[in-house]
C-alpha atoms as a PDB file:
ATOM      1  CA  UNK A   1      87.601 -40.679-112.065  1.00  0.00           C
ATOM      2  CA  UNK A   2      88.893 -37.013-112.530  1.00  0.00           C
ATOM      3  CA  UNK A   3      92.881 -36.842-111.889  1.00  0.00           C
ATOM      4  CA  UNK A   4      94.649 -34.485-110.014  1.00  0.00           C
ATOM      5  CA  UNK A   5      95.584 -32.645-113.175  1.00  0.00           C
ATOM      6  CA  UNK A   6      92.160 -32.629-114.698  1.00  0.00           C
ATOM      7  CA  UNK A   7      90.902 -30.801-111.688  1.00  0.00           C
ATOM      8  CA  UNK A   8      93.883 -28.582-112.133  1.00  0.00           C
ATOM      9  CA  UNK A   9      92.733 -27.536-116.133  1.00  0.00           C
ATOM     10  CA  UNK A  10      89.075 -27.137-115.071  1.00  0.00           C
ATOM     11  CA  UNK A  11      90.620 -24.212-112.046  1.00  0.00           C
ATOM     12  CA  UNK A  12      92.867 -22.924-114.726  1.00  0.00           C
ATOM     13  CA  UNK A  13      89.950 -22.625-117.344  1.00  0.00           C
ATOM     14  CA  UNK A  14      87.977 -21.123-114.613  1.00  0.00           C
ATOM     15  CA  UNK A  15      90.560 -18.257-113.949  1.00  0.00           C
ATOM     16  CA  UNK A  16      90.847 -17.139-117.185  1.00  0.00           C
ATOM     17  CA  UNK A  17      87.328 -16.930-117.996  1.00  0.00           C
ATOM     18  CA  UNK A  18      86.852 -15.351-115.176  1.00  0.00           C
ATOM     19  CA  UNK A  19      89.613 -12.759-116.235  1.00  0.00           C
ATOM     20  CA  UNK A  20      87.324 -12.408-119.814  1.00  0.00           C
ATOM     21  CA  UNK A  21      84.587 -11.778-118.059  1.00  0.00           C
ATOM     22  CA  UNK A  22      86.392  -8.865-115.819  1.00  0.00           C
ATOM     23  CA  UNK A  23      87.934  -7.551-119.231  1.00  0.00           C
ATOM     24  CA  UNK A  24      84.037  -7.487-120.689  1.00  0.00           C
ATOM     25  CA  UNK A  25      82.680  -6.032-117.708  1.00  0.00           C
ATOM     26  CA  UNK A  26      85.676  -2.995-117.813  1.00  0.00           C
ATOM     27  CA  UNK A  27      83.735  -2.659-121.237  1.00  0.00           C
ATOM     28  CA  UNK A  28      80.521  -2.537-120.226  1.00  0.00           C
ATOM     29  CA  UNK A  29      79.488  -6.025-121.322  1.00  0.00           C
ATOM     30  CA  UNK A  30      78.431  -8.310-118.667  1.00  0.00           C
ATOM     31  CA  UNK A  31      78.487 -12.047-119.460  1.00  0.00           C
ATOM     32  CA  UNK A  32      77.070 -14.876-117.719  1.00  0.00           C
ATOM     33  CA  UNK A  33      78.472 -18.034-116.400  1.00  0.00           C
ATOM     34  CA  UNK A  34      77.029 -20.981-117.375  1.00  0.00           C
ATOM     35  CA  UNK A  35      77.246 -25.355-116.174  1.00  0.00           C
ATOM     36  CA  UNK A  36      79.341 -26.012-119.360  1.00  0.00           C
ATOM     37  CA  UNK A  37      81.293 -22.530-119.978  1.00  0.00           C
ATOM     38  CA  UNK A  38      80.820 -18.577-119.517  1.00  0.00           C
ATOM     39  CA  UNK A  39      79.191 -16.509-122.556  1.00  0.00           C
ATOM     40  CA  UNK A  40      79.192 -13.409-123.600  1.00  0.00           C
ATOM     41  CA  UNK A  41      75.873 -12.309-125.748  1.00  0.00           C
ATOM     42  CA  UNK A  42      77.833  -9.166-127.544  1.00  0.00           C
ATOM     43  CA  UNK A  43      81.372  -8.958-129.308  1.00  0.00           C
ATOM     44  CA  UNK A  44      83.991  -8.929-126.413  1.00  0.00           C
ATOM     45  CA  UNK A  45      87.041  -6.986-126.033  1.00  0.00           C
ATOM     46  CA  UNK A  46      89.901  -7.554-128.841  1.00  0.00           C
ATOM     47  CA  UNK A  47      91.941 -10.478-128.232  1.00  0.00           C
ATOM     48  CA  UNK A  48      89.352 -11.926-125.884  1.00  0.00           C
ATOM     49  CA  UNK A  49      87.267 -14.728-126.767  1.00  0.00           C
ATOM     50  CA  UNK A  50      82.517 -14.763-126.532  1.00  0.00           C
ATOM     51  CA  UNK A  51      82.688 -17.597-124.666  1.00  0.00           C
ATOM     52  CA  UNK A  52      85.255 -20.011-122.563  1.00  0.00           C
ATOM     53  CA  UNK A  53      83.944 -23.863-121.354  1.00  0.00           C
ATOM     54  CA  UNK A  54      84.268 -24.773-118.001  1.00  0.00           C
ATOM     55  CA  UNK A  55      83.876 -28.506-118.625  1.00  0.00           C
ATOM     56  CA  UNK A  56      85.199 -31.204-121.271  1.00  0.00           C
ATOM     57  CA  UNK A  57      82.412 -32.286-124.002  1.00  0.00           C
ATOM     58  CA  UNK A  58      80.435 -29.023-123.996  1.00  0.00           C
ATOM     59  CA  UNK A  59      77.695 -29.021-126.330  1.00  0.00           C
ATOM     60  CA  UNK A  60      78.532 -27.308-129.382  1.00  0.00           C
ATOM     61  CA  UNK A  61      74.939 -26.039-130.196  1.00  0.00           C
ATOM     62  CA  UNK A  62      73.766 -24.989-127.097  1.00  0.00           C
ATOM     63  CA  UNK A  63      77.982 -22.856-126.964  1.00  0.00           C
ATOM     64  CA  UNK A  64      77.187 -21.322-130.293  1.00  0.00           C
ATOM     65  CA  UNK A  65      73.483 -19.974-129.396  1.00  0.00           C
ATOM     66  CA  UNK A  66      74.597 -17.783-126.380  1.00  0.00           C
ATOM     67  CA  UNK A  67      76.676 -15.968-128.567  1.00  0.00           C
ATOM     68  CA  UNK A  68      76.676 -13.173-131.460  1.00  0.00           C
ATOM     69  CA  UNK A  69      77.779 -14.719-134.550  1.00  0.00           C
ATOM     70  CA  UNK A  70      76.209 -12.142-136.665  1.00  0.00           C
ATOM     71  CA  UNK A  71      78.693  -9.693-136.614  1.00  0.00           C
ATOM     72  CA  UNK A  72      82.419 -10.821-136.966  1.00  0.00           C
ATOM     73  CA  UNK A  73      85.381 -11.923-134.872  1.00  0.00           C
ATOM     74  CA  UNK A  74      83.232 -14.481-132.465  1.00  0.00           C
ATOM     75  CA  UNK A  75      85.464 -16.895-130.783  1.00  0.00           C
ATOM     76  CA  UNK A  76      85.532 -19.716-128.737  1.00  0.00           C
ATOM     77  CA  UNK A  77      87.765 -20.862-125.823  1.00  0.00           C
ATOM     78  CA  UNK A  78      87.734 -24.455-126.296  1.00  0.00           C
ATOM     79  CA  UNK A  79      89.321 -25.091-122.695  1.00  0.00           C
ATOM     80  CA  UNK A  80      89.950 -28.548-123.081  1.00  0.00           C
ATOM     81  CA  UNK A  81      90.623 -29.112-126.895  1.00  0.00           C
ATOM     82  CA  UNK A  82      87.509 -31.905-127.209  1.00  0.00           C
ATOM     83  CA  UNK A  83      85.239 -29.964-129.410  1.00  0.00           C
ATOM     84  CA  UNK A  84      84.144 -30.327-132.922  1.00  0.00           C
ATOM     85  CA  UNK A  85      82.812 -27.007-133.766  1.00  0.00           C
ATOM     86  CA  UNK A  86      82.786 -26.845-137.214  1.00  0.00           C
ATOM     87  CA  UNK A  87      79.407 -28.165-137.358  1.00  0.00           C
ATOM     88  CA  UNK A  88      78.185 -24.452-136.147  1.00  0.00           C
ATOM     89  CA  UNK A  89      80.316 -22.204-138.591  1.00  0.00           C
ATOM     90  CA  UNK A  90      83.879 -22.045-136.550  1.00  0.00           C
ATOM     91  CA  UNK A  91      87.589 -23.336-137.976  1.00  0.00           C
ATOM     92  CA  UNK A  92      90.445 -23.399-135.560  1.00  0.00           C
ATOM     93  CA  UNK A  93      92.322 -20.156-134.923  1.00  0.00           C
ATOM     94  CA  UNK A  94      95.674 -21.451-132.926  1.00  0.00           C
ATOM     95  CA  UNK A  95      96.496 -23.994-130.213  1.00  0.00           C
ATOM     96  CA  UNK A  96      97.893 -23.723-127.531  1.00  0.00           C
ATOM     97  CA  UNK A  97      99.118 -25.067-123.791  1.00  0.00           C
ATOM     98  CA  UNK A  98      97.785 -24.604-120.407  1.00  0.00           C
ATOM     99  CA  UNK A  99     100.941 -24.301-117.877  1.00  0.00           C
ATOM    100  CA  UNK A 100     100.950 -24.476-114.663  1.00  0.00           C
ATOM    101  CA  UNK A 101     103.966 -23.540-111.899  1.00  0.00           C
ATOM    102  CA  UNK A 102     103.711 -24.463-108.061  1.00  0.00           C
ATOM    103  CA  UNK A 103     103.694 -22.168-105.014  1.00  0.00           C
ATOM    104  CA  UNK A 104     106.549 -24.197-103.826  1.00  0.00           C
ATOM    105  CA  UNK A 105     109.056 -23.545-107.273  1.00  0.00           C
ATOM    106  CA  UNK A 106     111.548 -21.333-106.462  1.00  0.00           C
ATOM    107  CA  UNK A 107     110.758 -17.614-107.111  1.00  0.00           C
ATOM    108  CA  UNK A 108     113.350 -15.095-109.038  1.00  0.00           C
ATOM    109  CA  UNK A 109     114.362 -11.899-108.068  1.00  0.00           C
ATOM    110  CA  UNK A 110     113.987  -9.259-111.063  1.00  0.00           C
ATOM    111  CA  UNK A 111     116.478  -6.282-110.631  1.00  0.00           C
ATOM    112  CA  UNK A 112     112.916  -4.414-111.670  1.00  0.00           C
ATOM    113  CA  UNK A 113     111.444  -2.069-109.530  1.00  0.00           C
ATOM    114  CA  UNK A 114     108.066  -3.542-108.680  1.00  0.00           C
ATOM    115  CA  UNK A 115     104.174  -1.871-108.472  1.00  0.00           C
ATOM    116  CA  UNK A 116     100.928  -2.755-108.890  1.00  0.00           C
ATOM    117  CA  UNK A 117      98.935  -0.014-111.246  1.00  0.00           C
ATOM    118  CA  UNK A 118      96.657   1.204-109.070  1.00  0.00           C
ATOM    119  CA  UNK A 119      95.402   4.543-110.530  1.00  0.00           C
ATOM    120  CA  UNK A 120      94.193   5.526-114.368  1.00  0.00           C
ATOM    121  CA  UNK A 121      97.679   7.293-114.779  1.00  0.00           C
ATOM    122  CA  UNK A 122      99.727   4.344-114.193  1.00  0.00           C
ATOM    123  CA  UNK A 123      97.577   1.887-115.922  1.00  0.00           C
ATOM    124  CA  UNK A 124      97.365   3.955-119.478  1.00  0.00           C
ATOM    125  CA  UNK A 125     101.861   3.845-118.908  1.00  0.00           C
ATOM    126  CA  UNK A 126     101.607   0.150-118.355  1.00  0.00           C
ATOM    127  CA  UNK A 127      99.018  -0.274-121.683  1.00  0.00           C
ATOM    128  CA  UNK A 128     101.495   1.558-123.736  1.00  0.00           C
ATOM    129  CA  UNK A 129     104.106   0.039-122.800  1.00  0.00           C
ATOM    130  CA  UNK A 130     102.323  -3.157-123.500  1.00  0.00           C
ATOM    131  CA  UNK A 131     101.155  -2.168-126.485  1.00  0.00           C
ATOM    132  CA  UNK A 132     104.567  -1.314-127.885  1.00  0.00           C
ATOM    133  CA  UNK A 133     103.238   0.965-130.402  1.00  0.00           C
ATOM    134  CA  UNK A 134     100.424  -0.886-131.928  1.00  0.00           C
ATOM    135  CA  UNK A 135      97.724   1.372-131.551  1.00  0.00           C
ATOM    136  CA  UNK A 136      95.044  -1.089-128.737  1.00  0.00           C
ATOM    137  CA  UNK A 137      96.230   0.548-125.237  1.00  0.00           C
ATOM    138  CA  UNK A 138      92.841   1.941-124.500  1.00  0.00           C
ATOM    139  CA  UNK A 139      92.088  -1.657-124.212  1.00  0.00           C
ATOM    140  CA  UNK A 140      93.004  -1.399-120.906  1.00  0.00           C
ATOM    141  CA  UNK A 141      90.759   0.531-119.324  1.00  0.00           C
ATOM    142  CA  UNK A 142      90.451   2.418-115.507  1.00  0.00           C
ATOM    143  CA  UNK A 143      87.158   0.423-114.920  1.00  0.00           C
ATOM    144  CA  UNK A 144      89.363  -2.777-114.236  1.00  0.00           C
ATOM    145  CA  UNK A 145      91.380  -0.832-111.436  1.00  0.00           C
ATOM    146  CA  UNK A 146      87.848  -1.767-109.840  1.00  0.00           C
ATOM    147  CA  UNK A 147      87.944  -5.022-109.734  1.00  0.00           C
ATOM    148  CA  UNK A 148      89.903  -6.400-106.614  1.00  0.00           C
ATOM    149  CA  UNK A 149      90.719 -10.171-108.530  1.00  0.00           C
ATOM    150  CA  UNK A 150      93.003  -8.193-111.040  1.00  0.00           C
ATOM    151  CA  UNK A 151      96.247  -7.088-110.652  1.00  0.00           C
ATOM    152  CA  UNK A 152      98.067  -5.300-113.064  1.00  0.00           C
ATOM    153  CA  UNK A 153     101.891  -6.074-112.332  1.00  0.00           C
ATOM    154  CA  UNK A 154     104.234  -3.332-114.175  1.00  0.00           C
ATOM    155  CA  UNK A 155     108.321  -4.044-113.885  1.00  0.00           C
ATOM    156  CA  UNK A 156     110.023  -0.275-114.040  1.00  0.00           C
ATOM    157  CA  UNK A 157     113.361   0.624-114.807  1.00  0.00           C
ATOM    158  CA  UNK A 158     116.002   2.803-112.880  1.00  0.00           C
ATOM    159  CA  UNK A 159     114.188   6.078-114.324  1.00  0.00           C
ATOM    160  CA  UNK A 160     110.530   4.919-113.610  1.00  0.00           C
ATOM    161  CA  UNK A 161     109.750   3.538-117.085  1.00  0.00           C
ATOM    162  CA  UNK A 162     107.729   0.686-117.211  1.00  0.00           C
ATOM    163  CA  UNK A 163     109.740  -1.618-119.134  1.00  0.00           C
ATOM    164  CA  UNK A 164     107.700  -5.387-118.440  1.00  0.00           C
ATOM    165  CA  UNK A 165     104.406  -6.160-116.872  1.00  0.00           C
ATOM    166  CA  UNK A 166     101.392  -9.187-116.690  1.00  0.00           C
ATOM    167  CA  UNK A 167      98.372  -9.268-115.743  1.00  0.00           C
ATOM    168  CA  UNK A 168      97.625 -11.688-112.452  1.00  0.00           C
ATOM    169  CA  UNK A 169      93.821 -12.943-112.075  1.00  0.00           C
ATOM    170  CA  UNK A 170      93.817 -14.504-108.512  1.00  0.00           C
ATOM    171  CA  UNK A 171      91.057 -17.074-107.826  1.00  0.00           C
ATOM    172  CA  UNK A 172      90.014 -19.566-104.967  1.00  0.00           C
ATOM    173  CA  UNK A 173      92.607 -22.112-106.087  1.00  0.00           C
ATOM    174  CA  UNK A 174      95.158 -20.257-108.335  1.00  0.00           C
ATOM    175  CA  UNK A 175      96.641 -17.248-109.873  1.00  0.00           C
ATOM    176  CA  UNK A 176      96.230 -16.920-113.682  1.00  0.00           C
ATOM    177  CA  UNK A 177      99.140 -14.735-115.622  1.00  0.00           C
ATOM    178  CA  UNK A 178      98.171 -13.192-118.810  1.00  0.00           C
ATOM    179  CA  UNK A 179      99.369 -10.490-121.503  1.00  0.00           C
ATOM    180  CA  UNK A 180     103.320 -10.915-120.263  1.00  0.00           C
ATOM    181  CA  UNK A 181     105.583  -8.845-122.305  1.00  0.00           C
ATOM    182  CA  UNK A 182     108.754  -6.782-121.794  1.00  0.00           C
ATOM    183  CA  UNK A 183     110.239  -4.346-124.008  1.00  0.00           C
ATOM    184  CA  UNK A 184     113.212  -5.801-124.636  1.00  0.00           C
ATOM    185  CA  UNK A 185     114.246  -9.636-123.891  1.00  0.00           C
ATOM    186  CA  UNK A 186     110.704 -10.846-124.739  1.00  0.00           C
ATOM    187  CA  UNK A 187     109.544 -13.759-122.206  1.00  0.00           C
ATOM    188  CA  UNK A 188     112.486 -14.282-120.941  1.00  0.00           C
ATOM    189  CA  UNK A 189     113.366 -10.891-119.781  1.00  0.00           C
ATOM    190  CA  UNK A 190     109.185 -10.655-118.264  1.00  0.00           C
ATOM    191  CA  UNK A 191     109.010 -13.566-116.524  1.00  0.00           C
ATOM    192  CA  UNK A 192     111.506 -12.934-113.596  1.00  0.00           C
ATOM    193  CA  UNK A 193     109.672  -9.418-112.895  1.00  0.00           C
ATOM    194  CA  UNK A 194     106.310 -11.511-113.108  1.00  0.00           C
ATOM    195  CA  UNK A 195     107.043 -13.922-110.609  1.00  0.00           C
ATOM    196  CA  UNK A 196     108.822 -11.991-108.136  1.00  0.00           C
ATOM    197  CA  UNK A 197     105.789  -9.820-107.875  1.00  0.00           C
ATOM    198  CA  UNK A 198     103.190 -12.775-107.638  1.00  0.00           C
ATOM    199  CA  UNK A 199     105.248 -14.184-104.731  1.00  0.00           C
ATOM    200  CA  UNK A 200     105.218 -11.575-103.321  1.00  0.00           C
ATOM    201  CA  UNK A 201     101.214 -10.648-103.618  1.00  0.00           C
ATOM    202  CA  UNK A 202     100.196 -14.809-103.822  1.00  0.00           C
ATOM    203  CA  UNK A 203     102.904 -16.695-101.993  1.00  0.00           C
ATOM    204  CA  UNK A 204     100.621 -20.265-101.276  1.00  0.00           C
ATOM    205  CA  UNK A 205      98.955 -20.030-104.783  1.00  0.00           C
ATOM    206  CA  UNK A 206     100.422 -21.910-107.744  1.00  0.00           C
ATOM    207  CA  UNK A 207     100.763 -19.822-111.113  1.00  0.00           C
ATOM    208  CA  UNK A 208      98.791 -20.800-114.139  1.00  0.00           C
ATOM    209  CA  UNK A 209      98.083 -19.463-117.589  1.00  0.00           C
ATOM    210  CA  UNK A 210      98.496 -20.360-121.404  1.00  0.00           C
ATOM    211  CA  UNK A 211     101.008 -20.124-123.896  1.00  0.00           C
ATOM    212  CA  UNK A 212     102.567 -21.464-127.099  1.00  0.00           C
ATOM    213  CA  UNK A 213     105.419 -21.536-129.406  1.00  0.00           C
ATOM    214  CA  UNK A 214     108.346 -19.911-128.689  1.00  0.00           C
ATOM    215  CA  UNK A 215     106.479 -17.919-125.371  1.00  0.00           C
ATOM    216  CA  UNK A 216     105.542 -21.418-124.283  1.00  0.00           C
ATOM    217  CA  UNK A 217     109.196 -22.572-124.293  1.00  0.00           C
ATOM    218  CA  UNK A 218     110.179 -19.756-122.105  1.00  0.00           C
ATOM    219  CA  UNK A 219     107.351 -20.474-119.547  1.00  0.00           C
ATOM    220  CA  UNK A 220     109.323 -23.945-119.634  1.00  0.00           C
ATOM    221  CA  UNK A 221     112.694 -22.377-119.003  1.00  0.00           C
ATOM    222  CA  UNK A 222     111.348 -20.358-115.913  1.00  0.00           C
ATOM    223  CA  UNK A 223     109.506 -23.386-113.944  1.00  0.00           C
ATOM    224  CA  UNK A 224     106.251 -24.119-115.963  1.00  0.00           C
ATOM    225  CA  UNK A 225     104.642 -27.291-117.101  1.00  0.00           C
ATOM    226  CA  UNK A 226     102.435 -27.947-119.415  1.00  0.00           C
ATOM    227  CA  UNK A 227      99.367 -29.456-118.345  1.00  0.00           C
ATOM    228  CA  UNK A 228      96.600 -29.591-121.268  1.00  0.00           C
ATOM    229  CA  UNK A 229      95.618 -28.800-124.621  1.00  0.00           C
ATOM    230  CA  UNK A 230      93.124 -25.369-125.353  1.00  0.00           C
ATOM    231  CA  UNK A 231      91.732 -24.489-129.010  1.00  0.00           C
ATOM    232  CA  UNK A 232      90.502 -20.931-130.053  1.00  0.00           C
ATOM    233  CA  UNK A 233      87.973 -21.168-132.247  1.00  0.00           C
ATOM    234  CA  UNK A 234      86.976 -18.413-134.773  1.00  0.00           C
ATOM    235  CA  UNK A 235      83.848 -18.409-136.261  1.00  0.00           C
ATOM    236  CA  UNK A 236      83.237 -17.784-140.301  1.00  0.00           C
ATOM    237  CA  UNK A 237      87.079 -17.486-141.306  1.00  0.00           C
END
């Protein structure tokens, strides 16, 4: 019998491969959703993984063979930490926590101006403000201003500086937050900008996403739970 929380990882899993799939497409790669997970056949986007299961037990094989691991950097999602897939060529890259927050939890209120990037312009300020200086802004690019499941949520200061910012991926069932950050304060200072604007935009959704470490323990301190296990896997370290 699948729990209440099971049912809650498989939507969250679902988001965020369905944001890797709207990062790939912004890059011109277009990947393909599978029964057991979604696959991309060429390298994806930096910090974004080939492929992302949908389902627990996945079969390793038939994961590896819809993607590229010819060329370097392939990665797998491994959505539900089950998978033994060193038998194809991959060694664990990090774990981490799905986390989950309620529609109902109590929502701050940033002193941050609020916006939505909407335009190239605005976008490339949130990217390097994201960035921080380490050279991968153009990550970001306008193409995903065309996608109407992505919001890009920028927190500006007093003189119009974007100062903190996420990404929200709304779905059927929830609203995934990724690449959270805030010049100064870390997690802390992002997440009361972050969730003031996804009340606002998704007030009846609950807020997933995935962390770990120290960003994990923040998530805690603003309202999340953890809810499940996920493994990246790298392939050929």
């Amino acid at each position: 019998m699948t729990t209440p929380k099971q049912l809650l990882v498989r939507a969250t899993a679902r988001n965020n491969a369905e944001w890797c799939a709207a990062m790939s497409r912004s890059h011109g790669l277009a990947g393909e959703f599978g029964a057991q997970a979604w696959a991309a056949p060429s390298r994806t986007p930096l910090y974004y993984p080939d492929a992302v299961t949908l389902v627990p037990d996945a079969d390793p094989t038939t994961l590896a063979a819809r993607i590229d691991t010819t060329a370097p950097g392939a990665a797998v999602k491994d959505s539900f930490a089950d998978l033994d897939l060193t038998e194809v060529g991959f060694q664990v890259l990090f774990e981490a926590q799905w986390i989950h927050r309620p529609a109902s939890a109590p929502a701050p209120v940033s002193d941050l101006a609020l916006d939505v990037a909407g335009d190239p312009d605005m976008l490339h300020a949130w990217a390097l403000a994201w960035d921080d200086g380490d050279g991968n802004a153009d990550l970001f690019r306008p193409e995903l201003l065309d996608d109407p499941a992505n919001f890009v949520l920028a927190g500006q200061s007093a003189d119009g500086r974007v100062v903190a910012g996420a990404v929200a991926s709304r779905s059927d069932q929830v609203v995934g937050i990724s690449n959270v950050f805030a010049l100064d304060g870390g997690p802390d200072a992002a997440w009361p900008v972050v969730l003031d604007a996804v009340t606002w935009l998704f007030p009846t959704l609950p807020v997933v996403g995935y962390e770990q470490g120290d960003a994990l323990a923040a998530a805690v301190r603003h309202g999340f739970e953890p809810v499940g296990p996920l493994r990246i896997w790298l392939h050929g370290q």
